[in-house]
PDB file of N, CA and C in Angstrom:
ATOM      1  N   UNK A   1     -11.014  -0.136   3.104  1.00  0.00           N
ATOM      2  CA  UNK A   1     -10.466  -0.974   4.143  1.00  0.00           C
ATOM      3  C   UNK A   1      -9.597  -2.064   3.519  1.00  0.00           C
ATOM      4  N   UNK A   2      -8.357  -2.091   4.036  1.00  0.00           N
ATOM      5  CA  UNK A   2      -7.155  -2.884   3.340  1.00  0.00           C
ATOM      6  C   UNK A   2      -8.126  -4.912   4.086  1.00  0.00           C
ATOM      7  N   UNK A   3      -7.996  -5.963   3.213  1.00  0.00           N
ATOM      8  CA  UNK A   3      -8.628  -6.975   3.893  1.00  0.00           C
ATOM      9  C   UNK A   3      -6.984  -7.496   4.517  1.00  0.00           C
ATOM     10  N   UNK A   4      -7.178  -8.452   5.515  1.00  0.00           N
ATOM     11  CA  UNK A   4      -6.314  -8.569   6.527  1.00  0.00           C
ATOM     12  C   UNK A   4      -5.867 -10.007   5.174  1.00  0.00           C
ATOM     13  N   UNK A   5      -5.999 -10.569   4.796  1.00  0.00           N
ATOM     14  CA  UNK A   5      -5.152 -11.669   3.324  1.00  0.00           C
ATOM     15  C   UNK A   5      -4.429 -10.579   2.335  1.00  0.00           C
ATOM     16  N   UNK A   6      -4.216  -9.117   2.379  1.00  0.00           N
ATOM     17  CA  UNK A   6      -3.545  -8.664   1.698  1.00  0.00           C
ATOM     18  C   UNK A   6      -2.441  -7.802   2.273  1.00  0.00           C
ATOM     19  N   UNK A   7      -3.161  -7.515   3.784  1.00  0.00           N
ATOM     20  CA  UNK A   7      -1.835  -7.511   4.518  1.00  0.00           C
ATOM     21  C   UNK A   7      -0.681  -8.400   4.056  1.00  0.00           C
ATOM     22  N   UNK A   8      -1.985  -9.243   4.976  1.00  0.00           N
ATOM     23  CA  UNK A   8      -0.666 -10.257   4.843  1.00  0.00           C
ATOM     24  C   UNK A   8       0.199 -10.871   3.532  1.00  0.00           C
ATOM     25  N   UNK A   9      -0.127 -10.844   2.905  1.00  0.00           N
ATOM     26  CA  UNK A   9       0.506 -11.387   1.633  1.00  0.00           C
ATOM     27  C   UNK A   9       1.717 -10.203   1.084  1.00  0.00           C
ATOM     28  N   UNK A  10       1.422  -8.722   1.275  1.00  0.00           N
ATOM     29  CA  UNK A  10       2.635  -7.879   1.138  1.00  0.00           C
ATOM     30  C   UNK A  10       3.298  -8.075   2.201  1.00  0.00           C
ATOM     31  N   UNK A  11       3.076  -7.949   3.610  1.00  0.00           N
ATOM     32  CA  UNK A  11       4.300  -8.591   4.523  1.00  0.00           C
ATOM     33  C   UNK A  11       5.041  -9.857   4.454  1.00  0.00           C
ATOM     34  N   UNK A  12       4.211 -10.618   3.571  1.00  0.00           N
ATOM     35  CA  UNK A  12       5.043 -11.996   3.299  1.00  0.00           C
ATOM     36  C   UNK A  12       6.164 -11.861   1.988  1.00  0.00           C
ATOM     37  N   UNK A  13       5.582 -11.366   1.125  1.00  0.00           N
ATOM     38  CA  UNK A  13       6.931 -10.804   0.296  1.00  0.00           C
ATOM     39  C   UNK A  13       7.967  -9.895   1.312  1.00  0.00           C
ATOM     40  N   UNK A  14       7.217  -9.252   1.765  1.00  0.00           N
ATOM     41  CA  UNK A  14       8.736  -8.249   2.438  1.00  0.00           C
ATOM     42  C   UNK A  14       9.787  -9.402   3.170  1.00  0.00           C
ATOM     43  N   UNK A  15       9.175  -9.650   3.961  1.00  0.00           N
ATOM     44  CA  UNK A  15      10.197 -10.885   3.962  1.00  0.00           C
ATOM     45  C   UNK A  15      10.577 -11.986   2.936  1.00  0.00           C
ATOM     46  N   UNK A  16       9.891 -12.210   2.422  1.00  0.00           N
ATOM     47  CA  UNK A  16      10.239 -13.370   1.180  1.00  0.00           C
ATOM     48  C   UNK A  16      12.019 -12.113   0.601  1.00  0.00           C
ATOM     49  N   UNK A  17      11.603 -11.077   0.487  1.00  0.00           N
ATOM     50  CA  UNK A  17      12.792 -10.040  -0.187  1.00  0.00           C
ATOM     51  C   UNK A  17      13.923  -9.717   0.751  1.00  0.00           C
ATOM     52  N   UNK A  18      13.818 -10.123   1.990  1.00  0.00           N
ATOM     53  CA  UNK A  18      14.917 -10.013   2.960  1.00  0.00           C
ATOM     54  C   UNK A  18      14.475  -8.545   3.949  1.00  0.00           C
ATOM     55  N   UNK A  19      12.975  -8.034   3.433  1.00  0.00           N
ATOM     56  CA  UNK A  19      13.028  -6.319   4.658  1.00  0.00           C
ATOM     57  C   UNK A  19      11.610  -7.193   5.770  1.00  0.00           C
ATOM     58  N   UNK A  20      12.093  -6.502   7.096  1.00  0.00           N
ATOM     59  CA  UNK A  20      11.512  -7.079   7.907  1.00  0.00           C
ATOM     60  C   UNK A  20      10.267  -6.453   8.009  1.00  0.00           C
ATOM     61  N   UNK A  21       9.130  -6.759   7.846  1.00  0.00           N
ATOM     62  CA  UNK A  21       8.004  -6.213   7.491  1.00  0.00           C
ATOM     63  C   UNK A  21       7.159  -5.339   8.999  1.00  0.00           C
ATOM     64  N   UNK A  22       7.784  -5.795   9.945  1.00  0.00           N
ATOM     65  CA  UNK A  22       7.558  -4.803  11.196  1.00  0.00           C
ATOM     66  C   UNK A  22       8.319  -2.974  11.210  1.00  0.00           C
ATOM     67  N   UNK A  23       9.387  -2.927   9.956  1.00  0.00           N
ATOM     68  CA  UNK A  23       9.941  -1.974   9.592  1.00  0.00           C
ATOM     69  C   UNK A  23       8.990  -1.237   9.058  1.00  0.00           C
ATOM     70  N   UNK A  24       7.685  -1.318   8.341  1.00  0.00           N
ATOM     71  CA  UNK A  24       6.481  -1.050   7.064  1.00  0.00           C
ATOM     72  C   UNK A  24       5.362  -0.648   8.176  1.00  0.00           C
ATOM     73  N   UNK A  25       4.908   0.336   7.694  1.00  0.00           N
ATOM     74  CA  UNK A  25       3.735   0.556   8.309  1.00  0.00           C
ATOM     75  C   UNK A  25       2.391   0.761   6.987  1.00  0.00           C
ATOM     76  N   UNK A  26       1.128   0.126   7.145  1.00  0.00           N
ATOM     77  CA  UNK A  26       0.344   0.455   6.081  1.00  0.00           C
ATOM     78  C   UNK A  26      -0.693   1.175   6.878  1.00  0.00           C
ATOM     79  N   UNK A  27      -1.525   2.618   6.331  1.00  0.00           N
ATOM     80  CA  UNK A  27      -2.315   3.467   5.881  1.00  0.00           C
ATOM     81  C   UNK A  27      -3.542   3.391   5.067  1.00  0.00           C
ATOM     82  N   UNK A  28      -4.723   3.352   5.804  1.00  0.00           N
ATOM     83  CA  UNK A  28      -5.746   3.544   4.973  1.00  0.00           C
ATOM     84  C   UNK A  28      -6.251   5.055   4.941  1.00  0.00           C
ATOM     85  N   UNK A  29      -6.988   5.797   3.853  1.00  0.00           N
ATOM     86  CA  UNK A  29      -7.849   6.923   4.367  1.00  0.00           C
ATOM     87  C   UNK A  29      -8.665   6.628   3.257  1.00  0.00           C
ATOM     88  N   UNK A  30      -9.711   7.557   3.223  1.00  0.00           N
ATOM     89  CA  UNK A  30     -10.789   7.899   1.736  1.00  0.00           C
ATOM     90  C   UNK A  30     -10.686   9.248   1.686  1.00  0.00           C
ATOM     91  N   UNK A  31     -10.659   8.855   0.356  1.00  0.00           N
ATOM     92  CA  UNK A  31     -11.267  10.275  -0.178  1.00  0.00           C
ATOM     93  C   UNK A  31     -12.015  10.436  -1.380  1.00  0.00           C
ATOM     94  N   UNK A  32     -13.173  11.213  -1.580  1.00  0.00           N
ATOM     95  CA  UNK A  32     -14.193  11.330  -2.782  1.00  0.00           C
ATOM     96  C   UNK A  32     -13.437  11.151  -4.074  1.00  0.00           C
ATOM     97  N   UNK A  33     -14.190  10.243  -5.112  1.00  0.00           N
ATOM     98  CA  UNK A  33     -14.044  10.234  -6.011  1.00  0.00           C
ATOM     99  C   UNK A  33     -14.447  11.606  -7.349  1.00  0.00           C
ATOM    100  N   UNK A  34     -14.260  11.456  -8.650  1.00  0.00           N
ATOM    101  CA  UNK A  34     -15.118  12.077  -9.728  1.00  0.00           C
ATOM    102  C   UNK A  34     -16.399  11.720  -9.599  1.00  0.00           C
ATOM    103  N   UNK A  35     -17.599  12.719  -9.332  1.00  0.00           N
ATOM    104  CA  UNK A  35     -19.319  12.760  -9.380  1.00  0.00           C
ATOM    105  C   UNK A  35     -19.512  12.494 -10.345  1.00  0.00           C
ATOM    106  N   UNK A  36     -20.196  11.579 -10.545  1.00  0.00           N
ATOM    107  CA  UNK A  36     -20.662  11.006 -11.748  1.00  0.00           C
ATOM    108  C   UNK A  36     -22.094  10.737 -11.446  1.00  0.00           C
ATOM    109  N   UNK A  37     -23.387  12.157 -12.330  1.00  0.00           N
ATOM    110  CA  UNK A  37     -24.728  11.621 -11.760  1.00  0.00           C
ATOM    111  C   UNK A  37     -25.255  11.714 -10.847  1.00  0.00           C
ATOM    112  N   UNK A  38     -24.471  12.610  -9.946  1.00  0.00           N
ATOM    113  CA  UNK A  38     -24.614  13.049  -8.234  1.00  0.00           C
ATOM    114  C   UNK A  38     -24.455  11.571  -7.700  1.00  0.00           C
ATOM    115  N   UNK A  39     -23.521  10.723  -8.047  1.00  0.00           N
ATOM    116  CA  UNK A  39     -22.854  10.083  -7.373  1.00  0.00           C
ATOM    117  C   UNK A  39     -21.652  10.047  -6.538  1.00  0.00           C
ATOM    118  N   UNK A  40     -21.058  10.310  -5.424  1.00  0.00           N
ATOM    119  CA  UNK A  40     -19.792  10.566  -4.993  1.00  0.00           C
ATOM    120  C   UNK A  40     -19.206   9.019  -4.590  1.00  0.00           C
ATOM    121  N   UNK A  41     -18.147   8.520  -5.297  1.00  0.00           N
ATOM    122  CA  UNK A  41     -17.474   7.612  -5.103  1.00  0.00           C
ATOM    123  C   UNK A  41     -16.638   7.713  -4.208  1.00  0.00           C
ATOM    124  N   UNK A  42     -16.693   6.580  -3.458  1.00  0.00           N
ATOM    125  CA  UNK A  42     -15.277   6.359  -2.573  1.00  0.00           C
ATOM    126  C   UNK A  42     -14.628   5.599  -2.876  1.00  0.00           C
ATOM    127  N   UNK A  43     -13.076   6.448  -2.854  1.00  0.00           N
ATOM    128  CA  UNK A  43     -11.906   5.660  -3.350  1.00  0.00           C
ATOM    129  C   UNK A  43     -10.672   5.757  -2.079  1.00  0.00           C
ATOM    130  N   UNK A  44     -10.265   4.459  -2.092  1.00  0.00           N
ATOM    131  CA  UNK A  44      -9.333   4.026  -0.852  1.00  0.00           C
ATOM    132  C   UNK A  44      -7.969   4.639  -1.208  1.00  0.00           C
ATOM    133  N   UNK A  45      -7.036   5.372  -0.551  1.00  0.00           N
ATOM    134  CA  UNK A  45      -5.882   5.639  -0.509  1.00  0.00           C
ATOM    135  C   UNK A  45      -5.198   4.799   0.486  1.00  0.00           C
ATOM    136  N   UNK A  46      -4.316   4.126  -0.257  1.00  0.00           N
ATOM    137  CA  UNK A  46      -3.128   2.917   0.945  1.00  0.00           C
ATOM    138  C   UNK A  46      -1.823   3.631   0.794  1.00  0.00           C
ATOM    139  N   UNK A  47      -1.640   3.981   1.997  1.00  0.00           N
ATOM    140  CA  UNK A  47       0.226   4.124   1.799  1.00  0.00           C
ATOM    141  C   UNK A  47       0.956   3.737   3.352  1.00  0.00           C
ATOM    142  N   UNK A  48       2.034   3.098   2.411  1.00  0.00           N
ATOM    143  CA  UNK A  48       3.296   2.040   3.116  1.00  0.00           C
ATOM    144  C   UNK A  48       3.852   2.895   3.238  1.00  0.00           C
ATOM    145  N   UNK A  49       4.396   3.016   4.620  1.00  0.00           N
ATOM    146  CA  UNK A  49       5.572   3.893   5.527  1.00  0.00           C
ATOM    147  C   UNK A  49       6.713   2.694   5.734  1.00  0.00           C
ATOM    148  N   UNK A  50       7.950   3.086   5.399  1.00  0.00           N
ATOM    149  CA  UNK A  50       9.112   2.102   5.813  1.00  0.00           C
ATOM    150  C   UNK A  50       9.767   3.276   7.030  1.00  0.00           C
ATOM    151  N   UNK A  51       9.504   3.029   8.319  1.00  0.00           N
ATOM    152  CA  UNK A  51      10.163   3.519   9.381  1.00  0.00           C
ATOM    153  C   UNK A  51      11.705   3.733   9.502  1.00  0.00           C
ATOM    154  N   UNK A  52      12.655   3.078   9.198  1.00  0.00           N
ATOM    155  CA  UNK A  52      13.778   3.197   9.051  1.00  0.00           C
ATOM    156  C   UNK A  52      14.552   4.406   8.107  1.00  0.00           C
ATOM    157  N   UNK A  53      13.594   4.446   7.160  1.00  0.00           N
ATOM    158  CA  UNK A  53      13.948   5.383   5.613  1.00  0.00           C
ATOM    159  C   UNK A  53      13.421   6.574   5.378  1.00  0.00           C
ATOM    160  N   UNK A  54      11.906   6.280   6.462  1.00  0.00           N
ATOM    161  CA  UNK A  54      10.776   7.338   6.617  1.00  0.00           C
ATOM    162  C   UNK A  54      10.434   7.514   5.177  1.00  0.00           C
ATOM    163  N   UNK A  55      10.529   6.640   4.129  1.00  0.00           N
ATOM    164  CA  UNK A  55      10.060   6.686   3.132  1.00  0.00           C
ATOM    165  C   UNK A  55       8.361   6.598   3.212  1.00  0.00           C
ATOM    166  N   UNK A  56       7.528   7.536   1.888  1.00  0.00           N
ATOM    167  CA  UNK A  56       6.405   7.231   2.444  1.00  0.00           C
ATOM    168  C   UNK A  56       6.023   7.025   0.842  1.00  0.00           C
ATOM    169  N   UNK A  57       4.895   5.935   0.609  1.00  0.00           N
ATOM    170  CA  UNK A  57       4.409   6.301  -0.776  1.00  0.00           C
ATOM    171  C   UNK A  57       2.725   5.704  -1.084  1.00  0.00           C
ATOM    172  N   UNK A  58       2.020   6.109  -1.613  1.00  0.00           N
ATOM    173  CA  UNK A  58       1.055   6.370  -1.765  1.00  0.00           C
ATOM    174  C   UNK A  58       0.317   5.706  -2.875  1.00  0.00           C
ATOM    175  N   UNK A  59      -0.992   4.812  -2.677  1.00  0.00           N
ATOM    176  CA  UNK A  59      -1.254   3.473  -3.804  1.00  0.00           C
ATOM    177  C   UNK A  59      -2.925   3.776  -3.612  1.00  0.00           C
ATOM    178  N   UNK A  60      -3.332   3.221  -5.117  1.00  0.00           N
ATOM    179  CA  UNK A  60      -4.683   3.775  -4.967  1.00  0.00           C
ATOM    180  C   UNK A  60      -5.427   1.990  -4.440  1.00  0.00           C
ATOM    181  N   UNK A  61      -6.136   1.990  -3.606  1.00  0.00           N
ATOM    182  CA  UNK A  61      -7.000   0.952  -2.910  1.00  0.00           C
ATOM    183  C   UNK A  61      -8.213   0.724  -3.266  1.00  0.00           C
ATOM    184  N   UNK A  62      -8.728  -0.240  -2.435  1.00  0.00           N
ATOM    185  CA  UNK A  62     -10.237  -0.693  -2.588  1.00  0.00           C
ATOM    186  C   UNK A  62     -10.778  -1.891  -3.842  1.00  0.00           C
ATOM    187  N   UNK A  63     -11.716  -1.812  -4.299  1.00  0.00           N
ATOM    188  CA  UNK A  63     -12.027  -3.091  -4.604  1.00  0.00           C
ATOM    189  C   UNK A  63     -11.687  -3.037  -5.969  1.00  0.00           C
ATOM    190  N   UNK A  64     -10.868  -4.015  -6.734  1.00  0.00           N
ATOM    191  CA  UNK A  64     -10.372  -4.170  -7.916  1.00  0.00           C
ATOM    192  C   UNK A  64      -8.613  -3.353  -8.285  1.00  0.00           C
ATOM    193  N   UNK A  65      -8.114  -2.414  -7.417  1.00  0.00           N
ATOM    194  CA  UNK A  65      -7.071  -1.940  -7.272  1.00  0.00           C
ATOM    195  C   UNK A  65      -6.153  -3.480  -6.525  1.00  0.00           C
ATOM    196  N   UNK A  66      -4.632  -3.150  -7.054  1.00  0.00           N
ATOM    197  CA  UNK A  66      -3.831  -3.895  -6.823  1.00  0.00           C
ATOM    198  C   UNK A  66      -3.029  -3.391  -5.795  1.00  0.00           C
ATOM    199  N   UNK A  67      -3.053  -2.544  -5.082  1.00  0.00           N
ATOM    200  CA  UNK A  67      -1.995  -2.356  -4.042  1.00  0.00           C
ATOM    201  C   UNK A  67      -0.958  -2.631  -3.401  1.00  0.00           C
ATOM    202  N   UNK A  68      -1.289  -3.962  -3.017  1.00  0.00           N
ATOM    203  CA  UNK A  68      -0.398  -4.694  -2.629  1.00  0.00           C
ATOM    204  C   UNK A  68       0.930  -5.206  -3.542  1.00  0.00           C
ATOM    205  N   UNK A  69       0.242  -5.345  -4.833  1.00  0.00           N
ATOM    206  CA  UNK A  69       1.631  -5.660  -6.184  1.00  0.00           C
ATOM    207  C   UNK A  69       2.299  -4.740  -6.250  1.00  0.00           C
ATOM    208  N   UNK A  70       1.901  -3.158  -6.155  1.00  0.00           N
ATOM    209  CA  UNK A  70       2.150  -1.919  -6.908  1.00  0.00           C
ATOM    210  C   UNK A  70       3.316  -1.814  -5.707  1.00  0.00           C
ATOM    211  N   UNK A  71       3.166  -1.808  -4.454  1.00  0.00           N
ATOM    212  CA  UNK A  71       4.346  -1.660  -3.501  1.00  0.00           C
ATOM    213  C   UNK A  71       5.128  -2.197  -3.389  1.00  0.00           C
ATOM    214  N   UNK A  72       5.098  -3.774  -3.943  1.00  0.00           N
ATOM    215  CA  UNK A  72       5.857  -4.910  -3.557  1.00  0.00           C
ATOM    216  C   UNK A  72       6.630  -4.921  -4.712  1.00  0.00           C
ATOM    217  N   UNK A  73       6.449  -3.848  -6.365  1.00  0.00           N
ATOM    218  CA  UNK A  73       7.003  -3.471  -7.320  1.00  0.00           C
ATOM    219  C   UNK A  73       8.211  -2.774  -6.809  1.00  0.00           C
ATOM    220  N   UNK A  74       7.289  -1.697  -6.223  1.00  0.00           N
ATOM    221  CA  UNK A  74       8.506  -0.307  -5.606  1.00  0.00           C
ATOM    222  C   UNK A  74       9.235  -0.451  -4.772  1.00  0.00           C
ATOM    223  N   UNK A  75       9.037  -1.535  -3.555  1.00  0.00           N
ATOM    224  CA  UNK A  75      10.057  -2.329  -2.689  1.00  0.00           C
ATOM    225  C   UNK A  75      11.423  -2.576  -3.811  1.00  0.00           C
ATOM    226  N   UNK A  76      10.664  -4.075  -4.318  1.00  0.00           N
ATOM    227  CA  UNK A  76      11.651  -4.336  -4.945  1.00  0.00           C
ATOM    228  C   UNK A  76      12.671  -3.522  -5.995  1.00  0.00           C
ATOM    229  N   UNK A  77      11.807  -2.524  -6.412  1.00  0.00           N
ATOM    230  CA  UNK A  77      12.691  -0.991  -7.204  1.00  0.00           C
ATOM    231  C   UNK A  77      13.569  -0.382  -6.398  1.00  0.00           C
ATOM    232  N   UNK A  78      13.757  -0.746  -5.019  1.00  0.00           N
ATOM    233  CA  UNK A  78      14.539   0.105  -4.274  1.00  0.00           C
ATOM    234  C   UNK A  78      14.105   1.136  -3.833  1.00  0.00           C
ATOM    235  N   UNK A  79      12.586   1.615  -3.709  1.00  0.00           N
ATOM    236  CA  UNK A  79      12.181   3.164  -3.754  1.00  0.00           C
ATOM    237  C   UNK A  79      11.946   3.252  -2.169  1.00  0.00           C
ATOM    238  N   UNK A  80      12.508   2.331  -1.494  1.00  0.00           N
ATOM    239  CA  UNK A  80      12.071   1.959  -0.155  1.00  0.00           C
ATOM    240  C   UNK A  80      13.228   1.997   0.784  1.00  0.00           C
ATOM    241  N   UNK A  81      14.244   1.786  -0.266  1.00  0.00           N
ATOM    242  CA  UNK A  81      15.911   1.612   0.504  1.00  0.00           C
ATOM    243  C   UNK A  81      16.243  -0.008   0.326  1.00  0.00           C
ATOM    244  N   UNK A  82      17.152  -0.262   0.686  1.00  0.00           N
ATOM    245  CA  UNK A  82      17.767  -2.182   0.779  1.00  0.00           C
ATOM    246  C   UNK A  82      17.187  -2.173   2.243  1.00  0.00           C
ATOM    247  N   UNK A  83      17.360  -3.992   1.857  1.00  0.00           N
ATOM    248  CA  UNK A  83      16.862  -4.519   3.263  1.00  0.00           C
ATOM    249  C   UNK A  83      17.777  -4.167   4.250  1.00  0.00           C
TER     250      UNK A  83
END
């Protein structure tokens, strides 16, 4: 589950960068980790949709993952389109 302070903080760069962050759509799902011990981990998949570009890309989530940097990298890389 994405926490609603990291929403927000990648929609605040998108604008801080000039793209209007109502353009972005974010994605949660799970899916099982590596068993370790007959343990099954859950690991968060986040991915940012830019509607305009229909660009879609895909960030690993949950607790100690950076997500929010890793997109706000690839924004700014252009992998998203210009504002």
């Amino acid at each position: 589950m994405i926490e609603k302070s990291e929403l927000d903080d990648f929609r605040a760069e998108l604008k801080r960068m000039g793209y209007n962050p109502n353009d972005f759509d974010v994605f949660t799902g799970e899916r099982l980790g590596k068993v370790t011990k007959g343990i099954y981990p859950l690991n968060e998949t986040v991915a940012v949709h830019r509607k305009s570009t229909d660009v879609l890309e895909e960030y690993r989530g949950g607790h100690g993952e950076a997500w929010g940097a890793k997109a706000t990298e690839d924004v700014r890389a252009g992998k998203f389109g210009r504002p």
